[in-house]
Protein backbone atom coordinates (compact mmCIF):
# COMPACT_ATOMS: atom_id res chain seq x y z
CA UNK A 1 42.29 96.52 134.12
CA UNK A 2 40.73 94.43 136.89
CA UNK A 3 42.00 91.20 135.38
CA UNK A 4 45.40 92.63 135.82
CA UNK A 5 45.09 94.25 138.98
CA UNK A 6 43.87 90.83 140.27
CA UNK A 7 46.89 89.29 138.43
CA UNK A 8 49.15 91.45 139.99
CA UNK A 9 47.58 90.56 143.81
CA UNK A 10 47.58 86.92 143.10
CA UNK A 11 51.25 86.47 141.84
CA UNK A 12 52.52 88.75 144.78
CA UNK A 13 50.52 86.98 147.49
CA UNK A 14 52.18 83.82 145.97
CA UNK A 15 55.46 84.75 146.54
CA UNK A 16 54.68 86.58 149.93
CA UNK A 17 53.47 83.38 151.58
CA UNK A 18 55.85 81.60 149.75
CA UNK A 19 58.23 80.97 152.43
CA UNK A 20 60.77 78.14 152.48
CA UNK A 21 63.10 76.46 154.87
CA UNK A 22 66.21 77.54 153.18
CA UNK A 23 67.00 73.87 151.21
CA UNK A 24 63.81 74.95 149.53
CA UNK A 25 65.45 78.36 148.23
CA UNK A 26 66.36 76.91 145.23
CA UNK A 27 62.64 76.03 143.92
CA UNK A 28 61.62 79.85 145.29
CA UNK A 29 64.29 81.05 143.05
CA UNK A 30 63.15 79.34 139.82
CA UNK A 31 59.29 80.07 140.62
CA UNK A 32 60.31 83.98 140.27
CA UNK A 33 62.38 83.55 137.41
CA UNK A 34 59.20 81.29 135.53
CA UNK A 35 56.95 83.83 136.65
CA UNK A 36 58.89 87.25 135.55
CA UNK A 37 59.61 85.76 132.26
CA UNK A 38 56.16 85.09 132.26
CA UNK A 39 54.80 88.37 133.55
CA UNK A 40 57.14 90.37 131.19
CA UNK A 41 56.27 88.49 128.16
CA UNK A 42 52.22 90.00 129.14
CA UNK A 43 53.41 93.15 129.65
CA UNK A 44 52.86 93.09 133.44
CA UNK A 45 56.09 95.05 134.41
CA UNK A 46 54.92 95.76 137.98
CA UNK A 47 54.96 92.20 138.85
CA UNK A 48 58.13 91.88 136.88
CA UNK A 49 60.19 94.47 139.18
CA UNK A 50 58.33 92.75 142.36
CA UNK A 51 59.92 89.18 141.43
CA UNK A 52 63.44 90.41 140.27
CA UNK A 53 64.00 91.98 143.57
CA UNK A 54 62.79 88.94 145.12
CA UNK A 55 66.09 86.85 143.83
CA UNK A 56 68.65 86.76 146.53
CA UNK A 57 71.29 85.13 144.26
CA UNK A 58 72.46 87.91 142.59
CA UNK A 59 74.12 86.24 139.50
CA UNK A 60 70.21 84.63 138.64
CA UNK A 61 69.05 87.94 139.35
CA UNK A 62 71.39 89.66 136.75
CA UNK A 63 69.98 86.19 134.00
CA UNK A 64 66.61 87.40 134.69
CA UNK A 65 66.84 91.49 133.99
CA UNK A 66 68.74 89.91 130.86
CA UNK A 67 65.75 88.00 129.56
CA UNK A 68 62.69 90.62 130.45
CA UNK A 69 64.70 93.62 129.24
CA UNK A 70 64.04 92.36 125.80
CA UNK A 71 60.36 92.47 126.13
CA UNK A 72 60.82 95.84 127.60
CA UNK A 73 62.80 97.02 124.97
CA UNK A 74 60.75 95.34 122.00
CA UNK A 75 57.87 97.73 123.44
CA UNK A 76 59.66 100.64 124.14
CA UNK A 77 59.08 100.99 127.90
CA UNK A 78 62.27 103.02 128.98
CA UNK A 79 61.39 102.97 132.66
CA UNK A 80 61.47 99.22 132.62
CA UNK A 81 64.28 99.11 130.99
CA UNK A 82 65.92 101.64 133.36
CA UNK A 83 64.75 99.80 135.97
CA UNK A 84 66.18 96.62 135.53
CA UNK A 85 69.41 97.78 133.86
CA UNK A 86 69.93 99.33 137.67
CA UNK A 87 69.24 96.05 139.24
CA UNK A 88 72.47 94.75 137.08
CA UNK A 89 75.44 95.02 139.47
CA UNK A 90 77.98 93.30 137.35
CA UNK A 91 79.67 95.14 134.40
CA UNK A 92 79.85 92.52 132.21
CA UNK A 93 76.44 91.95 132.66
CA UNK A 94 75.48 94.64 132.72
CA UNK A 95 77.25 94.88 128.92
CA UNK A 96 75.50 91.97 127.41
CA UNK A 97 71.92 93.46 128.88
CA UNK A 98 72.49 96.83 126.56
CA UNK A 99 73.80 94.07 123.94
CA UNK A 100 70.63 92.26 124.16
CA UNK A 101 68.06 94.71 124.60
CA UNK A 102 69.72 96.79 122.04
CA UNK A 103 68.95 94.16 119.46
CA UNK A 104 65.26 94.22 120.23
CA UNK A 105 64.65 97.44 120.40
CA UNK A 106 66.12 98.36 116.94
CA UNK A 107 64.57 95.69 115.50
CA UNK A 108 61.00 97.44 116.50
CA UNK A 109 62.54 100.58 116.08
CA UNK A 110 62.32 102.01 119.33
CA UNK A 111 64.63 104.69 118.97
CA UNK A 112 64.40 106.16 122.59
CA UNK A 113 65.31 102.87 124.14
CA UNK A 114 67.89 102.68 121.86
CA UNK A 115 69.98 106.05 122.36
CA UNK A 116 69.61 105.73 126.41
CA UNK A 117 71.24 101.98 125.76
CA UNK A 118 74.03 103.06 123.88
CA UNK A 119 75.04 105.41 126.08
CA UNK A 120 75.55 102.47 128.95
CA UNK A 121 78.31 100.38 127.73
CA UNK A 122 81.13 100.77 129.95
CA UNK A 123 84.11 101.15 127.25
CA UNK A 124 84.15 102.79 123.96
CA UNK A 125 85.34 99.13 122.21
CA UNK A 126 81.58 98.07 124.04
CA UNK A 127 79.88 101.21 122.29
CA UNK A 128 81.23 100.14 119.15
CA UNK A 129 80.71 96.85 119.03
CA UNK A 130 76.94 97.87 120.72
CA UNK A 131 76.20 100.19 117.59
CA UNK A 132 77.08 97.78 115.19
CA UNK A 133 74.42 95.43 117.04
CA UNK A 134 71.96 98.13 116.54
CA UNK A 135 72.63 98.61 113.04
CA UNK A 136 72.97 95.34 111.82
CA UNK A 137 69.72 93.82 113.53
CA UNK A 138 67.92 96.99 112.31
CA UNK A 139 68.96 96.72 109.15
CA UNK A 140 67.57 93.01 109.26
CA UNK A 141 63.95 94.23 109.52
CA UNK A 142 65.00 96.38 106.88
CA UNK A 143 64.41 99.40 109.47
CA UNK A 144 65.11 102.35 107.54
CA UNK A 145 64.37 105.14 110.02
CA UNK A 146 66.42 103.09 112.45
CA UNK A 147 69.21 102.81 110.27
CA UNK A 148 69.33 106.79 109.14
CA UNK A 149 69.00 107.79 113.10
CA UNK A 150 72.01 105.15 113.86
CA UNK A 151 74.13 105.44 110.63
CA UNK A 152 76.50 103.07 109.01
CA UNK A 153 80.41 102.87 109.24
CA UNK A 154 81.90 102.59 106.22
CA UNK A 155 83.82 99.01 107.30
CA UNK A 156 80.43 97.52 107.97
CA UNK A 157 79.48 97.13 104.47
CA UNK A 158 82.27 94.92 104.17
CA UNK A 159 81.67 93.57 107.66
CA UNK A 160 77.85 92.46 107.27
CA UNK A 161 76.30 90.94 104.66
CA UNK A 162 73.22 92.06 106.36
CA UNK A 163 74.01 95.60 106.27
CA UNK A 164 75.20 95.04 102.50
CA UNK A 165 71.83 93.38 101.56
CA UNK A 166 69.80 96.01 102.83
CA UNK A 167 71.43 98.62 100.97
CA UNK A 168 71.14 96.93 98.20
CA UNK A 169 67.23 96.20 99.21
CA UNK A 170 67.33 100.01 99.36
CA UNK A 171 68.70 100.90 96.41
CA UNK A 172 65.99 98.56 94.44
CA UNK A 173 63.56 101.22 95.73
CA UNK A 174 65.80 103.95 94.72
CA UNK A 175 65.58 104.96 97.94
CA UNK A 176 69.76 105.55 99.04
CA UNK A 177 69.95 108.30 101.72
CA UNK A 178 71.63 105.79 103.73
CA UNK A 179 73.96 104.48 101.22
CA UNK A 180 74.87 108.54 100.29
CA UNK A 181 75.60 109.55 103.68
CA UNK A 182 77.78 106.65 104.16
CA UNK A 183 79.19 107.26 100.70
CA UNK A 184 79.91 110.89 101.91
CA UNK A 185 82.84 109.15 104.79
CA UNK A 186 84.82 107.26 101.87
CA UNK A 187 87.53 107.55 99.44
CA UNK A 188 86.98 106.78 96.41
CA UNK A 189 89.22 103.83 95.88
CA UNK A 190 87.29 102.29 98.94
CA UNK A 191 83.86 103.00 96.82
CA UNK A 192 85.85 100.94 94.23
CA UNK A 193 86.24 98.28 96.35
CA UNK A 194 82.39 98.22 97.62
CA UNK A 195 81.48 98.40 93.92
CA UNK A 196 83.28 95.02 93.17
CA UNK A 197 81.81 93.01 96.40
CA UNK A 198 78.34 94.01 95.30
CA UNK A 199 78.73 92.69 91.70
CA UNK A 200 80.42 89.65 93.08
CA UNK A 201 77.19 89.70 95.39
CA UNK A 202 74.91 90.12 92.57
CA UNK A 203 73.68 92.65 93.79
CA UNK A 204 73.12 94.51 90.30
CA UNK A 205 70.88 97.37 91.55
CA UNK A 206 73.54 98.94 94.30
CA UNK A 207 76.27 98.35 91.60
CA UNK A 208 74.76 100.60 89.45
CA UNK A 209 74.10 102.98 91.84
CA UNK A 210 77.80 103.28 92.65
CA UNK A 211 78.68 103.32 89.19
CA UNK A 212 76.33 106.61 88.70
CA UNK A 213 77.91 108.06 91.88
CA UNK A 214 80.03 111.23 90.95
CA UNK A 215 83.25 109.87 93.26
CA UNK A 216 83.57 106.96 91.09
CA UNK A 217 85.38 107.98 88.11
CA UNK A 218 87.95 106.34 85.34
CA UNK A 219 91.41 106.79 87.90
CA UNK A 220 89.48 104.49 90.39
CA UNK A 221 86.90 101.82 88.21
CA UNK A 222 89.98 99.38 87.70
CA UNK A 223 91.79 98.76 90.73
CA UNK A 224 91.40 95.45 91.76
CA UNK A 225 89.95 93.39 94.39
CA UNK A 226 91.49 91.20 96.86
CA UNK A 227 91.31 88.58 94.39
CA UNK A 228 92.89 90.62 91.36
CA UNK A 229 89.84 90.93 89.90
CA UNK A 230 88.64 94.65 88.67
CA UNK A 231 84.71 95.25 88.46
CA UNK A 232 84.68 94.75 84.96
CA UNK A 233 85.87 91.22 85.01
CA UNK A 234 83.47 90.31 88.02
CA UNK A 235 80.79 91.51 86.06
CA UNK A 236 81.97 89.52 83.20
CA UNK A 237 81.99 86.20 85.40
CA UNK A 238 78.24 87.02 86.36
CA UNK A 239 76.92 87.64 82.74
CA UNK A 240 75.83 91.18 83.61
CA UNK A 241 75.95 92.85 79.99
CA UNK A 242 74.34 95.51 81.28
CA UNK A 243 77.23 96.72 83.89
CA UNK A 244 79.83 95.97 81.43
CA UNK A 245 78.26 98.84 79.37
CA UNK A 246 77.72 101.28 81.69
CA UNK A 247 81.57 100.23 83.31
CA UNK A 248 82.82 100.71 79.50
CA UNK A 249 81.19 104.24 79.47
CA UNK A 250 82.94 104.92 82.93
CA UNK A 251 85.79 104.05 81.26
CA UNK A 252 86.95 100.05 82.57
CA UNK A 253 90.19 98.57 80.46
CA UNK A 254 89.01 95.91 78.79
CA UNK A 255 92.50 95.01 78.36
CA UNK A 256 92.74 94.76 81.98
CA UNK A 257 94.47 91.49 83.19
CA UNK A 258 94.31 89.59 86.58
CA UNK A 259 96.62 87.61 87.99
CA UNK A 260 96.48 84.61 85.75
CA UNK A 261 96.62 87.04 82.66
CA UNK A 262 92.72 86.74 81.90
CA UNK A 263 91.12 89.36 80.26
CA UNK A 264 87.15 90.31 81.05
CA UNK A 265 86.77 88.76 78.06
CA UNK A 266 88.69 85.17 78.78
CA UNK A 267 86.59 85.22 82.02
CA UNK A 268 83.61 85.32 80.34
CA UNK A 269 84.30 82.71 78.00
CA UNK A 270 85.50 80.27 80.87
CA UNK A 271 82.15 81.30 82.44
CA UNK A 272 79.96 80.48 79.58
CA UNK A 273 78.74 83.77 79.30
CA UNK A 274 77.76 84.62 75.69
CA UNK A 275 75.81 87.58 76.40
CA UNK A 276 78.60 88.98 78.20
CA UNK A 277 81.37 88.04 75.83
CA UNK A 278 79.41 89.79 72.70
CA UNK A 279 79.35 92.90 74.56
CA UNK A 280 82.87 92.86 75.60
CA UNK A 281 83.79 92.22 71.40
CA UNK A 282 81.35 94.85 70.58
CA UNK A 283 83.33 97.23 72.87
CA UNK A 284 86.80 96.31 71.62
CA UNK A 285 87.64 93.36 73.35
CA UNK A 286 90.94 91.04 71.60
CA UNK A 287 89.30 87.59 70.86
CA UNK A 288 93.00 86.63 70.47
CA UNK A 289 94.25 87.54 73.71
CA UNK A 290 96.13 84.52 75.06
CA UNK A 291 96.48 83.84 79.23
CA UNK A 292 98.66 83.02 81.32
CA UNK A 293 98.30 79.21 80.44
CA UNK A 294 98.65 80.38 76.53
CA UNK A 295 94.75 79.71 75.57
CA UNK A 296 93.06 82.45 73.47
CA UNK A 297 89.55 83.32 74.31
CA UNK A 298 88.17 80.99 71.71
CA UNK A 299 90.27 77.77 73.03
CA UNK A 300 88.95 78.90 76.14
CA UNK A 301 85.22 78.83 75.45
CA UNK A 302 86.39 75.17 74.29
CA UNK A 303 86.92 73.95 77.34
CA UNK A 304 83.95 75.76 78.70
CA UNK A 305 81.50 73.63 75.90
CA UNK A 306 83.88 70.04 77.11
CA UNK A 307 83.14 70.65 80.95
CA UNK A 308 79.04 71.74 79.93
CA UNK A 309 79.12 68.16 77.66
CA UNK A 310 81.16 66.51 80.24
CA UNK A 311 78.41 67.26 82.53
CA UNK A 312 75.22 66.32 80.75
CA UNK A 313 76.96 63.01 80.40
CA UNK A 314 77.48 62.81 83.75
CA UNK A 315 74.19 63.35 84.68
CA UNK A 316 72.41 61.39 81.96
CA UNK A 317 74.72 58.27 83.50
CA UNK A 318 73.31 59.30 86.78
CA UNK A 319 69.66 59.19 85.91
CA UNK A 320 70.48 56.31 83.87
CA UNK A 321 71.92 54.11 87.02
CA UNK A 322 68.90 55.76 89.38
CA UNK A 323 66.41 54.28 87.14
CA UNK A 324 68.28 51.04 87.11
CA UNK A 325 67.89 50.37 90.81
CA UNK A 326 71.87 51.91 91.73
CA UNK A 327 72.43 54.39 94.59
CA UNK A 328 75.10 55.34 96.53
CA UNK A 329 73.86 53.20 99.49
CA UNK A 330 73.47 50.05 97.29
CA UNK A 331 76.81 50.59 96.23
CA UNK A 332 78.79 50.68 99.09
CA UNK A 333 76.70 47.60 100.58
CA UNK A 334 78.05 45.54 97.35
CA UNK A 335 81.25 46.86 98.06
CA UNK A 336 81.56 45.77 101.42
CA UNK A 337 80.87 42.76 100.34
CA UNK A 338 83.17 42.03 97.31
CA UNK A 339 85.80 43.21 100.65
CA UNK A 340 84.76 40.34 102.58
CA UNK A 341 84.59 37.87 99.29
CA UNK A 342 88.43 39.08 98.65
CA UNK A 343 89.58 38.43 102.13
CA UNK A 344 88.09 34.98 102.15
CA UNK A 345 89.48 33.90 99.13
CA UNK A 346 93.04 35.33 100.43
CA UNK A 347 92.25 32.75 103.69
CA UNK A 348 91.34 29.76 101.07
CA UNK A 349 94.10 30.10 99.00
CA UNK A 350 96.56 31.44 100.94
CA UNK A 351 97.86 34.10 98.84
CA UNK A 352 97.09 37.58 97.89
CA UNK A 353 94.31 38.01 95.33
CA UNK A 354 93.00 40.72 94.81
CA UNK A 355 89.21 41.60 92.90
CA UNK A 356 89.07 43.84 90.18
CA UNK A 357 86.30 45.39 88.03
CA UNK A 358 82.78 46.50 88.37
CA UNK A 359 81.95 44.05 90.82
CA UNK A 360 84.69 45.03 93.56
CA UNK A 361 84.04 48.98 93.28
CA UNK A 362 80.57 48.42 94.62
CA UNK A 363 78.30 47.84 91.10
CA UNK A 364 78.26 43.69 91.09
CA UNK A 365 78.34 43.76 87.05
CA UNK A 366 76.84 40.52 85.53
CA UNK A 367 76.92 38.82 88.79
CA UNK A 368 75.35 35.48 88.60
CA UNK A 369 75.17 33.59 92.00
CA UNK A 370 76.86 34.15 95.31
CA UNK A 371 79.47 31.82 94.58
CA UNK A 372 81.66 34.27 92.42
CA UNK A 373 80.10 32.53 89.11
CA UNK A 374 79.99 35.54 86.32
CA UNK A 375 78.47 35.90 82.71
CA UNK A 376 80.86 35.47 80.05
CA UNK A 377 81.19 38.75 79.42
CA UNK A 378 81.51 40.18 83.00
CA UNK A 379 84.53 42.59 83.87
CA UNK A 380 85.13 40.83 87.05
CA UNK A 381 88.89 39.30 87.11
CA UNK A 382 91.17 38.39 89.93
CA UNK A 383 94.97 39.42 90.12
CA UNK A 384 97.13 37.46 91.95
């Protein structure tokens, strides 16, 4: 206590005697904002009120209750926070100080600092926008309690992906008083519609957990997403065999087609999904169902194998050139230069000849000597 009584006497007597002709003002005013950002990061909020009033400009001053009201708020101290949100004469700051102190204190879940600040804003559009701060930086730090004392608007499930991942973090645990409250404020077809971003999300544990909720039922598990996709074809694209049971047993068409006339099933087999695609036929999926471009599932899981070979070639000829000394930066060196060999022959001869082959597209195949001379063999040719 004595170290910080003397703390408090020393930095006060400094800016007591600290007096200034006035072109020195400037270099006053930035030794109280150093040494309140320093004295509120240590806690010493005595010394912080002494230096904010010291700041004659009152724009700097306003900057400065910004900054320390965090550290206030991260530790709860609703005096301080009082305090300096009173120093604030401008509404718009005084708007981005609740903004900003708001976000600390619900990320340390200091719930007392939190209610006085969102009573501050000046307009209901601040309050909002103020409240969905709160919740979305407590839901961050995974802050339950924080989260169940603020609650969550429907629309920010949809809004955050912050807010959506901790209700899904939440529902791992089983733990979805949260999620059922908010649950409580929607219709059903909007539950629909939260049920399809989290499979699309992957998040497999909050899925299920709308799928077992009671408002979910057969009328709504097929309407569509903004994409025309319905929840069981999303869950088809992911390979989660388990959802497309328990969607099945809800009672998802698997006859259900989206815009391009695929099937659950068709969108599994484009997705490579074998897992997914056995449960779909086990449930009474048509392997004959033909899309929109006229492919059945099985010519579809065609294409799926070509694109999977296609790219293990691909990337065998890619290690294959890596070990042989060719990158990308090699490449367009040679390149450059097979530009500069063209143009010069075009000068020598005076016509247009252009370089073809492996040489000209950056890969100098067979290449001999600088002179142009090839192997026999070599796919380098001229057109004229």
């Amino acid at each position: 206590m004595g170290q910080y009584l003397s703390c408090h006497r020393t930095v006060i007597t400094a800016v007591r005697t600290h007096r200034l002709p006035r072109p020195g003002q400037t270099r006053k005013t930035h030794f109280c904002i150093e040494d309140a950002e320093l004295a509120a990061r240590h806690g010493q909020w005595e010394v912080v009120k002494f230096l904010v009033l010291k700041l004659a400009d009152q724009t700097k001053r306003d900057q400065c209750c910004i900054y320390t009201a965090k550290y206030a708020a991260t530790n709860g101290h609703l005096e301080v926070v009082k305090f300096l949100l009173d120093t604030v004469t401008d509404q718009i700051s005084r708007d981005q100080f609740c903004i900003e102190a708001a976000k600390s204190a619900a990320k340390y879940g200091q719930l007392e600092v939190m209610n006085f600040l969102l009573s501050r804003p000046s307009s209901p559009d601040q309050r909002a926008k103020l409240h969905f701060q709160f919740a979305v930086a407590a839901c961050c730090r995974l802050r339950e309690d924080v989260v169940a004392s603020l609650g969550l608007q429907p629309d920010w499930l949809f809004q955050s992906s912050s807010i959506l991942c901790f209700t899904a973090a939440m529902a791992i645990e089983g733990r979805n008083s949260v999620l059922n409250d908010t649950l409580s404020r929607m219709q059903p077809a909007h539950i629909a519609q939260l049920l399809c971003l989290s499979i699309s999300q992957r998040h497999v544990a909050l899925a299920v957990t709308l799928i077992n909720d009671e408002r979910v039922s057969t009328q709504h598990v097929d309407l569509p997403d903004s994409t025309g996709a319905t929840a069981l074809m999303l869950a088809a694209d992911a390979g989660h065999h388990e959802l497309i049971e328990k969607l099945i047993d809800l009672g998802a068409s698997v006859r259900a087609e989206d815009s391009q006339g695929r099937t659950a099933l068709s969108r599994a087999c484009e997705a490579g999904q074998l897992r997914a695609a056995k449960a779909l036929m086990d449930r009474g999926a048509d392997a004959s169902h033909r899309d929109g471009r006229g492919q059945t599932c099985a010519q579809v899981a065609q294409r799926f194998e070509q694109r999977q070979q296609d790219r293990r070639l691909s990337e065998e000829l890619h290690r294959l050139l890596s070990d042989a000394g060719f990158t990308e930066q090699r490449a367009k060196c040679q390149q450059r230069l097979a530009d500069w060999l063209q143009n010069f022959t075009q000068v020598l001869t005076q016509d247009i000849r252009q370089m073809t082959g492996s040489y000209a597209e950056g890969w100098a195949n067979n290449l001999v000597q600088v002179n142009g001379r090839t192997a026999a063999d070599s796919d380098i040719d001229w057109t004229v």
